[in-house]
ModelCIF file with pLDDT and N, C-alpha, C, O atoms, coordinates in Angstrom:
data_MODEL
#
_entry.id   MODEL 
#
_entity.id                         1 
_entity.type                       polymer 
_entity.pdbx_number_of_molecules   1 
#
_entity_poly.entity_id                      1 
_entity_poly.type                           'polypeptide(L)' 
_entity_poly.nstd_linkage                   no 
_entity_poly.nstd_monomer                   no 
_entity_poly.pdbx_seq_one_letter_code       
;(UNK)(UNK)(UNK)(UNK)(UNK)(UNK)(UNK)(UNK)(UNK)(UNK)(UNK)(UNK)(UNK)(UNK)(UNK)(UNK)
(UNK)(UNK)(UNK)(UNK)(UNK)(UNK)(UNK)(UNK)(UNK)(UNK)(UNK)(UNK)(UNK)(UNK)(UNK)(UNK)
(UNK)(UNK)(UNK)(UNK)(UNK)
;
_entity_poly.pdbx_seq_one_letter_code_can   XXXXXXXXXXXXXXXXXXXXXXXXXXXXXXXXXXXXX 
_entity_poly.pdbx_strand_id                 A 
#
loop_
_entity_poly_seq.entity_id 
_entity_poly_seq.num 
_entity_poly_seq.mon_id 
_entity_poly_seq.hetero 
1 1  UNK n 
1 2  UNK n 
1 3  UNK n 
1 4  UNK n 
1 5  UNK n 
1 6  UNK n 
1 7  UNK n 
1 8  UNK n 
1 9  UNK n 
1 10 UNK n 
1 11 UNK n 
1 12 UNK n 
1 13 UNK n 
1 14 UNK n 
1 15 UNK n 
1 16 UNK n 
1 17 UNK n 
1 18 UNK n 
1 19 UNK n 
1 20 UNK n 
1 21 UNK n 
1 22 UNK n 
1 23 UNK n 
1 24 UNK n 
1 25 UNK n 
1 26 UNK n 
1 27 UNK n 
1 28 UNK n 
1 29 UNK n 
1 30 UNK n 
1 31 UNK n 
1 32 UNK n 
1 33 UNK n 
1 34 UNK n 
1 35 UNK n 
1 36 UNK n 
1 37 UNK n 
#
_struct_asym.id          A 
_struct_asym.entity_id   1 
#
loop_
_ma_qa_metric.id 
_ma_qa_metric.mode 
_ma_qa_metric.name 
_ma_qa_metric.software_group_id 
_ma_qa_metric.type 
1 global pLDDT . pLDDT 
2 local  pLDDT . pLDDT 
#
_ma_qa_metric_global.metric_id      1 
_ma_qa_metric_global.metric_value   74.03 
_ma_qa_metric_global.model_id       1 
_ma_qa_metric_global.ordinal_id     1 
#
loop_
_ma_qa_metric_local.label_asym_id 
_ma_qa_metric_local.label_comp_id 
_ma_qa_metric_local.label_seq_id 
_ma_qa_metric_local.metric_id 
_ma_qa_metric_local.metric_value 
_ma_qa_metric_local.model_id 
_ma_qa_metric_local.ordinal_id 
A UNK 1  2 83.00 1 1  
A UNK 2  2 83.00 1 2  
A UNK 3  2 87.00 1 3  
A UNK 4  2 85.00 1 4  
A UNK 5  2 82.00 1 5  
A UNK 6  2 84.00 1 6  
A UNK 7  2 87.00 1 7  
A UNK 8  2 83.00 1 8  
A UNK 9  2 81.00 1 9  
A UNK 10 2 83.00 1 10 
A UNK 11 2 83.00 1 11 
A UNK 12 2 80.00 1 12 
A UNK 13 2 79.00 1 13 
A UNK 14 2 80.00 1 14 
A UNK 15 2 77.00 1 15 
A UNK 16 2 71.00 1 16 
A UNK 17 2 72.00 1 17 
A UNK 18 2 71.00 1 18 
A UNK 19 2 66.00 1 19 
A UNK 20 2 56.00 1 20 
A UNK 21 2 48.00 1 21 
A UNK 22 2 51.00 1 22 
A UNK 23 2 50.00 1 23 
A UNK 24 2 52.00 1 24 
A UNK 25 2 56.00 1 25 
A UNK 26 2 59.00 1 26 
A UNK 27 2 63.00 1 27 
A UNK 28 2 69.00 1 28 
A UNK 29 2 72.00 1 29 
A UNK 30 2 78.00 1 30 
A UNK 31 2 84.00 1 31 
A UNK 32 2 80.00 1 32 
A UNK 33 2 78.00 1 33 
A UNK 34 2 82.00 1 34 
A UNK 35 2 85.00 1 35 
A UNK 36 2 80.00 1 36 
A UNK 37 2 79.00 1 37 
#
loop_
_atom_site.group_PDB 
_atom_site.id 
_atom_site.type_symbol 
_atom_site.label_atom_id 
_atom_site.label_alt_id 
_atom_site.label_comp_id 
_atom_site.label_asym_id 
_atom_site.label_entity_id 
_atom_site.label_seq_id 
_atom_site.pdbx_PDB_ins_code 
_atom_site.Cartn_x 
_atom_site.Cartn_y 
_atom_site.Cartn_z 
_atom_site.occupancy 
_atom_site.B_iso_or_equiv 
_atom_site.pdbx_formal_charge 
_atom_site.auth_seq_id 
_atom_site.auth_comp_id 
_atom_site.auth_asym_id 
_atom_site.auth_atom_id 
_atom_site.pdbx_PDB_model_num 
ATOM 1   N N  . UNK A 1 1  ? 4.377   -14.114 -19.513 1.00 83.00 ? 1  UNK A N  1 
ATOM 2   C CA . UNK A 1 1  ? 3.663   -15.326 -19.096 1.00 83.00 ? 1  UNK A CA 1 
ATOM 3   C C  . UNK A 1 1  ? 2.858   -15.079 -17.821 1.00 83.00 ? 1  UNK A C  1 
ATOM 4   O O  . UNK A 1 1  ? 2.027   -15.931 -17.506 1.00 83.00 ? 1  UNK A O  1 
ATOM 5   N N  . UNK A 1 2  ? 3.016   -14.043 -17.092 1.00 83.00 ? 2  UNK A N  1 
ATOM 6   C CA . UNK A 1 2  ? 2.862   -13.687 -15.592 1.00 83.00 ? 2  UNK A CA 1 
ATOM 7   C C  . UNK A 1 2  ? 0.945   -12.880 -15.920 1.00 83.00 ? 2  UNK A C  1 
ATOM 8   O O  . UNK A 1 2  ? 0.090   -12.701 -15.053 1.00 83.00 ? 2  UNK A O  1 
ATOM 9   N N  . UNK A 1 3  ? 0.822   -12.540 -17.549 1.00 87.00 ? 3  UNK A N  1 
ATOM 10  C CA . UNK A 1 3  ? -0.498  -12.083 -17.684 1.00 87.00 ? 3  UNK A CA 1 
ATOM 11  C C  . UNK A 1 3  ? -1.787  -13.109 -17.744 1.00 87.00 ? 3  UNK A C  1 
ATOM 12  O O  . UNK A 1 3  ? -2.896  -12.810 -17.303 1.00 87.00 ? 3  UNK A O  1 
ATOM 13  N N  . UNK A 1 4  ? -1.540  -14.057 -18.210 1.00 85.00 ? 4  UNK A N  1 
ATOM 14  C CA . UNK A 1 4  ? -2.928  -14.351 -18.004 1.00 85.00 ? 4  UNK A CA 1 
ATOM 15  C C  . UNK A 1 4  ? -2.602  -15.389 -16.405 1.00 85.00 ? 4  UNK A C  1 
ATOM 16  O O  . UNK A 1 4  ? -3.577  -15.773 -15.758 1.00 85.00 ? 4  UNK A O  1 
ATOM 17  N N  . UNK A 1 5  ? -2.122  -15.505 -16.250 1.00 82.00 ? 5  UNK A N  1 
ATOM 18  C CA . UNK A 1 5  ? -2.399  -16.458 -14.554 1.00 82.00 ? 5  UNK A CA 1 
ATOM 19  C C  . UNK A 1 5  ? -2.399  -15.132 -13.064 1.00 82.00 ? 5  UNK A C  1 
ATOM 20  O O  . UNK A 1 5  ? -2.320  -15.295 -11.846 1.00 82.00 ? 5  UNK A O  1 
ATOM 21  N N  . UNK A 1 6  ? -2.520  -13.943 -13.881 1.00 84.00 ? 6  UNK A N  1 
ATOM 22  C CA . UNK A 1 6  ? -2.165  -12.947 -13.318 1.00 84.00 ? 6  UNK A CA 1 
ATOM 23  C C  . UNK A 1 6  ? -4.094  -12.200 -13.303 1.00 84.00 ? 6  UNK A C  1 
ATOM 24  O O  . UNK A 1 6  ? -4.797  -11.766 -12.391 1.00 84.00 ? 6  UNK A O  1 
ATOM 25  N N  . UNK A 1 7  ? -4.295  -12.362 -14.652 1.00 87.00 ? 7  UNK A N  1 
ATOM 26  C CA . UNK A 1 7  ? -5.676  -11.409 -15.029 1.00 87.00 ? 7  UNK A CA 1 
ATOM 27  C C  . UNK A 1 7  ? -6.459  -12.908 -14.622 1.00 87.00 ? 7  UNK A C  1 
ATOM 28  O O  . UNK A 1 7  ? -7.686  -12.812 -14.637 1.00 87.00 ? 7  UNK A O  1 
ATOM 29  N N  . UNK A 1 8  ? -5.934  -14.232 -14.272 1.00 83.00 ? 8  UNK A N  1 
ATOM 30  C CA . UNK A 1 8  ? -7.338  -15.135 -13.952 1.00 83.00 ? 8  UNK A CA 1 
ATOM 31  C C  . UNK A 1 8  ? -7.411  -15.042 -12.282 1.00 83.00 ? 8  UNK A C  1 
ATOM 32  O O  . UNK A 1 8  ? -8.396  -15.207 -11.562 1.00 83.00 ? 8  UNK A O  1 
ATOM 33  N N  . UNK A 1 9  ? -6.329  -14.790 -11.992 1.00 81.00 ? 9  UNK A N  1 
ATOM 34  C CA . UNK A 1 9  ? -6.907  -14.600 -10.260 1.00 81.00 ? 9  UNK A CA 1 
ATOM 35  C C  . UNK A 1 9  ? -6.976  -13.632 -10.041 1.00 81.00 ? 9  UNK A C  1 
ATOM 36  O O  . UNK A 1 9  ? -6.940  -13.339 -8.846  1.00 81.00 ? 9  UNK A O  1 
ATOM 37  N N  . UNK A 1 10 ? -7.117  -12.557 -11.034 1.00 83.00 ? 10 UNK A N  1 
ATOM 38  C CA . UNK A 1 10 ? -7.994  -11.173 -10.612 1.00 83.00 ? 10 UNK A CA 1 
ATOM 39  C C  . UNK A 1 10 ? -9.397  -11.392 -10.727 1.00 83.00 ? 10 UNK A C  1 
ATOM 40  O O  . UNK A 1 10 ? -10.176 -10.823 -9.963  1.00 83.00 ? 10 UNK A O  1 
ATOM 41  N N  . UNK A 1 11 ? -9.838  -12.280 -11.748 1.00 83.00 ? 11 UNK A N  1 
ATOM 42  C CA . UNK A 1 11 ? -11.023 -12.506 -11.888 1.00 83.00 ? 11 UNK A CA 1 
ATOM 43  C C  . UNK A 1 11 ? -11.782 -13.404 -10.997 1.00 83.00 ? 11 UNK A C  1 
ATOM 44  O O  . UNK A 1 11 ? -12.936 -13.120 -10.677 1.00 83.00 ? 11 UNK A O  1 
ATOM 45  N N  . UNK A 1 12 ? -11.160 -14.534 -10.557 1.00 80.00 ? 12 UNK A N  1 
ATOM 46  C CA . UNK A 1 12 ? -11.697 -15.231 -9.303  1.00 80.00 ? 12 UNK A CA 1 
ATOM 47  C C  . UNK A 1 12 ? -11.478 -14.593 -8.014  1.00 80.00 ? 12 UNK A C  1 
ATOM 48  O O  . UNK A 1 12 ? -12.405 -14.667 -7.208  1.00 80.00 ? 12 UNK A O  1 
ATOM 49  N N  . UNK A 1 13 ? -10.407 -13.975 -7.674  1.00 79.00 ? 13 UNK A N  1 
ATOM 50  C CA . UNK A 1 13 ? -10.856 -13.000 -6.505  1.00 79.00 ? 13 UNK A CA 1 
ATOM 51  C C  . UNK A 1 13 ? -12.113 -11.339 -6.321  1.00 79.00 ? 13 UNK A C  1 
ATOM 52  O O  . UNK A 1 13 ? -12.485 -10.662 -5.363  1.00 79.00 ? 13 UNK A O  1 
ATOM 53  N N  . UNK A 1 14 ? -12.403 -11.311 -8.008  1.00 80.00 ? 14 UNK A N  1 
ATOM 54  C CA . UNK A 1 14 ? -13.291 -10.130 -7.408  1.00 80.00 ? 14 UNK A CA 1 
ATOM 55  C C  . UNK A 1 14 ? -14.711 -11.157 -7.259  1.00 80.00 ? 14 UNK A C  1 
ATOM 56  O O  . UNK A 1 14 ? -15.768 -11.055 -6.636  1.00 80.00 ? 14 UNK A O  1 
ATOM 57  N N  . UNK A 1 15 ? -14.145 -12.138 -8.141  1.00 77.00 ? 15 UNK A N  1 
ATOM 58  C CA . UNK A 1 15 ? -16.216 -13.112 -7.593  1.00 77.00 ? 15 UNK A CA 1 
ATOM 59  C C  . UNK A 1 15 ? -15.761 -13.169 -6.461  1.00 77.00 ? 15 UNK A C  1 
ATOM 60  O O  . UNK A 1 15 ? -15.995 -12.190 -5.752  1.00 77.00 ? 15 UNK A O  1 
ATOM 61  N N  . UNK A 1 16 ? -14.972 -14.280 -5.879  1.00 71.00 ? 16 UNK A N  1 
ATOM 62  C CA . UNK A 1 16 ? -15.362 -15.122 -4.523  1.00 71.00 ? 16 UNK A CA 1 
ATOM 63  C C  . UNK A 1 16 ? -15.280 -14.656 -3.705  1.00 71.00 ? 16 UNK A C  1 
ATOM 64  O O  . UNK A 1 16 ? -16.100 -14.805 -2.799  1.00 71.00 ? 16 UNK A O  1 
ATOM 65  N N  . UNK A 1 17 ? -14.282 -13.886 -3.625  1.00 72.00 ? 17 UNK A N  1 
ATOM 66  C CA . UNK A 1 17 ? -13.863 -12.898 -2.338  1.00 72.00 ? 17 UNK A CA 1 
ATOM 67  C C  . UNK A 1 17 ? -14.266 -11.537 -1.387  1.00 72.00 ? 17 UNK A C  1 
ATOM 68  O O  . UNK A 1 17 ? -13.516 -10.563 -1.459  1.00 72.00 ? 17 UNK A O  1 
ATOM 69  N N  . UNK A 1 18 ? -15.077 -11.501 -0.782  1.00 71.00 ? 18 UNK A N  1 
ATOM 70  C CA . UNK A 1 18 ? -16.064 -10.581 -0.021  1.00 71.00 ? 18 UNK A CA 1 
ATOM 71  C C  . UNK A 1 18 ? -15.176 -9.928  0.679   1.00 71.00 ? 18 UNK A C  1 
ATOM 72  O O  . UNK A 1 18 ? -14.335 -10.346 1.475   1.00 71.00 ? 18 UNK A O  1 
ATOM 73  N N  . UNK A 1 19 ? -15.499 -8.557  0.218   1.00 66.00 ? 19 UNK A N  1 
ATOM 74  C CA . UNK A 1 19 ? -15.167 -7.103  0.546   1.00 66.00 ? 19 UNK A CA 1 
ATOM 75  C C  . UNK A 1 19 ? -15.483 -6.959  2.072   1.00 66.00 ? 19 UNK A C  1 
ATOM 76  O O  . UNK A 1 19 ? -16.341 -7.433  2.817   1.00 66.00 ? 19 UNK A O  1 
ATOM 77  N N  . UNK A 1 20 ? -14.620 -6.260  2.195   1.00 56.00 ? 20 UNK A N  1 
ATOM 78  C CA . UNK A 1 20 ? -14.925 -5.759  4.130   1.00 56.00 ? 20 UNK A CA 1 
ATOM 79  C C  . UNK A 1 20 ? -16.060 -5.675  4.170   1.00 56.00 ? 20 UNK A C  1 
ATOM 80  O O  . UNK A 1 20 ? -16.358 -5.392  3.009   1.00 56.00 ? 20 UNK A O  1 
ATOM 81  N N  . UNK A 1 21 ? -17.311 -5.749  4.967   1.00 48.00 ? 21 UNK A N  1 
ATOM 82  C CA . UNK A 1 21 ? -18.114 -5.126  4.625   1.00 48.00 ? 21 UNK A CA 1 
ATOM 83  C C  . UNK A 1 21 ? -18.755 -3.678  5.537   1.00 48.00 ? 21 UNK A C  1 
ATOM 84  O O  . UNK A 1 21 ? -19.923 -3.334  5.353   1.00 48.00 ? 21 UNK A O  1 
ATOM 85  N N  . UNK A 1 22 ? -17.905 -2.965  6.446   1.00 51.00 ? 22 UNK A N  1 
ATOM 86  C CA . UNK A 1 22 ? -17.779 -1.755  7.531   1.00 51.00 ? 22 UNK A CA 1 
ATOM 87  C C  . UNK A 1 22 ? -16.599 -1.015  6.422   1.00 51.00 ? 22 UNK A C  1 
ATOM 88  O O  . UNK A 1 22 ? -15.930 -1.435  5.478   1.00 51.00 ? 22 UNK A O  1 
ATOM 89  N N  . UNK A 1 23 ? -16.746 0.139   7.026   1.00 50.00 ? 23 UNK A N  1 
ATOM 90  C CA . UNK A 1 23 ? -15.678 1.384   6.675   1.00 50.00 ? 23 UNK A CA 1 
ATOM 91  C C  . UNK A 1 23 ? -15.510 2.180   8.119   1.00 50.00 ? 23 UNK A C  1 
ATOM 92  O O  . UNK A 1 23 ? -16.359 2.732   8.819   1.00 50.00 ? 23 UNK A O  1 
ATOM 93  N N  . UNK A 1 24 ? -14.027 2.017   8.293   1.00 52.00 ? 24 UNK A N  1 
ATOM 94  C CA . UNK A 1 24 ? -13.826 2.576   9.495   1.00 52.00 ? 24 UNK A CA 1 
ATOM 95  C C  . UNK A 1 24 ? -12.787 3.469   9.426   1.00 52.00 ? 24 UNK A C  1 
ATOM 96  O O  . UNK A 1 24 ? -11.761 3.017   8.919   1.00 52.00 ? 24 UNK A O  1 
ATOM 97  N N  . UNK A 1 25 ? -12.758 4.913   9.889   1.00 56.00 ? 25 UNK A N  1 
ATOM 98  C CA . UNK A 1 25 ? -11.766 5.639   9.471   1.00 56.00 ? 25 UNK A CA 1 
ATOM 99  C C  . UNK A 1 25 ? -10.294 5.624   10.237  1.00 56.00 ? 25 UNK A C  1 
ATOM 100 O O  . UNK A 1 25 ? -10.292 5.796   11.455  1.00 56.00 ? 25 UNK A O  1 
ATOM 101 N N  . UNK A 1 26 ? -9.083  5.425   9.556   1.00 59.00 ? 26 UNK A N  1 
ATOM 102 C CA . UNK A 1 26 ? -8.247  4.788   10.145  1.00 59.00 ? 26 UNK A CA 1 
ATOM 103 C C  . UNK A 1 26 ? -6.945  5.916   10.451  1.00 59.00 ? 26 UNK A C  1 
ATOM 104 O O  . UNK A 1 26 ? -6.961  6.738   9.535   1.00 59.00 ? 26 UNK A O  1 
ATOM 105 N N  . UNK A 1 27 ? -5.885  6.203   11.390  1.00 63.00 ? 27 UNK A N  1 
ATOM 106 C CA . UNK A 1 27 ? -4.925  6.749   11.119  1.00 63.00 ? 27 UNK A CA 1 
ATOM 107 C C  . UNK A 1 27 ? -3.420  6.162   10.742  1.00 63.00 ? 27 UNK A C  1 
ATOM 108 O O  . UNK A 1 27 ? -2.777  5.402   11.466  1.00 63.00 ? 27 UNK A O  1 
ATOM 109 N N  . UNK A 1 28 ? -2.995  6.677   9.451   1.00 69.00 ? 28 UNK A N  1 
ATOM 110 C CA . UNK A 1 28 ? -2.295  6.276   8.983   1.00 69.00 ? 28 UNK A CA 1 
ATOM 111 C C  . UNK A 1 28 ? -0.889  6.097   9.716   1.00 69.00 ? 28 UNK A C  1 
ATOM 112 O O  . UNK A 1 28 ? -0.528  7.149   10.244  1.00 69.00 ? 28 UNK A O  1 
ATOM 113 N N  . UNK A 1 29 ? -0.214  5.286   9.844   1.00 72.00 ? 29 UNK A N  1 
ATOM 114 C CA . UNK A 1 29 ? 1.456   5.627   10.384  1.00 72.00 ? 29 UNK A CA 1 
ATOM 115 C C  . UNK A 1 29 ? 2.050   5.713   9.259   1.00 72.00 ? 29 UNK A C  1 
ATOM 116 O O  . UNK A 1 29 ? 2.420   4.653   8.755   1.00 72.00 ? 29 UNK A O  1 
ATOM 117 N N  . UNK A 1 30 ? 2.304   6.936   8.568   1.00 78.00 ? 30 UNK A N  1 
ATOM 118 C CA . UNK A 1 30 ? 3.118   7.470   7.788   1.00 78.00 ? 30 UNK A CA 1 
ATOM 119 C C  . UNK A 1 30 ? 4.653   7.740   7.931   1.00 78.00 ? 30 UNK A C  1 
ATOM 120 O O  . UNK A 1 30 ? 5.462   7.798   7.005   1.00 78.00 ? 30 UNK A O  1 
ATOM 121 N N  . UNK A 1 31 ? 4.913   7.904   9.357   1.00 84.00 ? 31 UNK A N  1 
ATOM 122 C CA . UNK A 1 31 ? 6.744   7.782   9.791   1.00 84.00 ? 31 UNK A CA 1 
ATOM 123 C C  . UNK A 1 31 ? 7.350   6.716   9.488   1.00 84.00 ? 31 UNK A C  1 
ATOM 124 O O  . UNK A 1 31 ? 8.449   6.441   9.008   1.00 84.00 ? 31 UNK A O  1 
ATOM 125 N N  . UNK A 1 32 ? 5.903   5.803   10.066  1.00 80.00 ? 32 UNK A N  1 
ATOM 126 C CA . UNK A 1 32 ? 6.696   4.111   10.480  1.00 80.00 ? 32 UNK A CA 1 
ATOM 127 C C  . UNK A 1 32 ? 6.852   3.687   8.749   1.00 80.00 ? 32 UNK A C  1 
ATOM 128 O O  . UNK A 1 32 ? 7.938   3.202   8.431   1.00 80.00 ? 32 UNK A O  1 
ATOM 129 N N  . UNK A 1 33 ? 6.058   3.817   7.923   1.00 78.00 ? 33 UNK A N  1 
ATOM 130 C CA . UNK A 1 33 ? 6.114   3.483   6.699   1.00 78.00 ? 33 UNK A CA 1 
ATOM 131 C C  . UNK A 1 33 ? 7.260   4.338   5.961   1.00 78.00 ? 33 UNK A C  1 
ATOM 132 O O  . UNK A 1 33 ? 7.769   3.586   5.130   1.00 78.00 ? 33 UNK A O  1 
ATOM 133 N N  . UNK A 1 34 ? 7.735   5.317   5.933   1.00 82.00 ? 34 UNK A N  1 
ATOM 134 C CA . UNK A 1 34 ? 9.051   5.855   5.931   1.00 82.00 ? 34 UNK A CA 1 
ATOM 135 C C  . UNK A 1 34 ? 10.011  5.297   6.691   1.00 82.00 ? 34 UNK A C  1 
ATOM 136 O O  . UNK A 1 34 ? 11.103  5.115   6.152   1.00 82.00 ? 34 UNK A O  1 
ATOM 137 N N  . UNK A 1 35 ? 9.895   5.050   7.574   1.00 85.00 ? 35 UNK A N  1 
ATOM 138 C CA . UNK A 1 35 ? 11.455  4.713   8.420   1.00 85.00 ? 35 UNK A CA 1 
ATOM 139 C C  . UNK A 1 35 ? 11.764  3.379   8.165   1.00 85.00 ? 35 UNK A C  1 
ATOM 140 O O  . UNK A 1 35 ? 12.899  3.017   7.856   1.00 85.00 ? 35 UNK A O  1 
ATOM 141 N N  . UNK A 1 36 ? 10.887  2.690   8.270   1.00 80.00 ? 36 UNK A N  1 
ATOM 142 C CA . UNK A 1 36 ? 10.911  0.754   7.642   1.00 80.00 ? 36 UNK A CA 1 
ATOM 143 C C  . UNK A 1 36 ? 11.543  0.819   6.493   1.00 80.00 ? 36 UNK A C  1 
ATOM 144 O O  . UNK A 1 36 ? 12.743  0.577   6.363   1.00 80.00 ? 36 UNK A O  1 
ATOM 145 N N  . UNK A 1 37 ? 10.782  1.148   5.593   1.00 79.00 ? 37 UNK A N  1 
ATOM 146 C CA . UNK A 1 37 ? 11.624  1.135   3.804   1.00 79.00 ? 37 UNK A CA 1 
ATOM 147 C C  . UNK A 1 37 ? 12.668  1.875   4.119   1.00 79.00 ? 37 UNK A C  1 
ATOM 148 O O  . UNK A 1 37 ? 13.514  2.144   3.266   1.00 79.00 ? 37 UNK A O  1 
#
């Protein structure tokens, strides 16, 4: 039941919803994302 109320707000978020619009190169915290989980 989780597919179509699932595939319709995929579809209204790629219309309405505006993409970053910069690319900035970022450094990852890869420890902290290991040690949390």
């Amino acid at each position: 039941i989780n597919l179509p109320l699932g595939l319709l707000a995929l579809a209204v978020i790629a219309v309405a919803l505006k993409p970053r619009g910069i690319r900035v190169k970022h450094a990852i915290d890869y420890p902290g994302f290991v040690l949390l989980s």
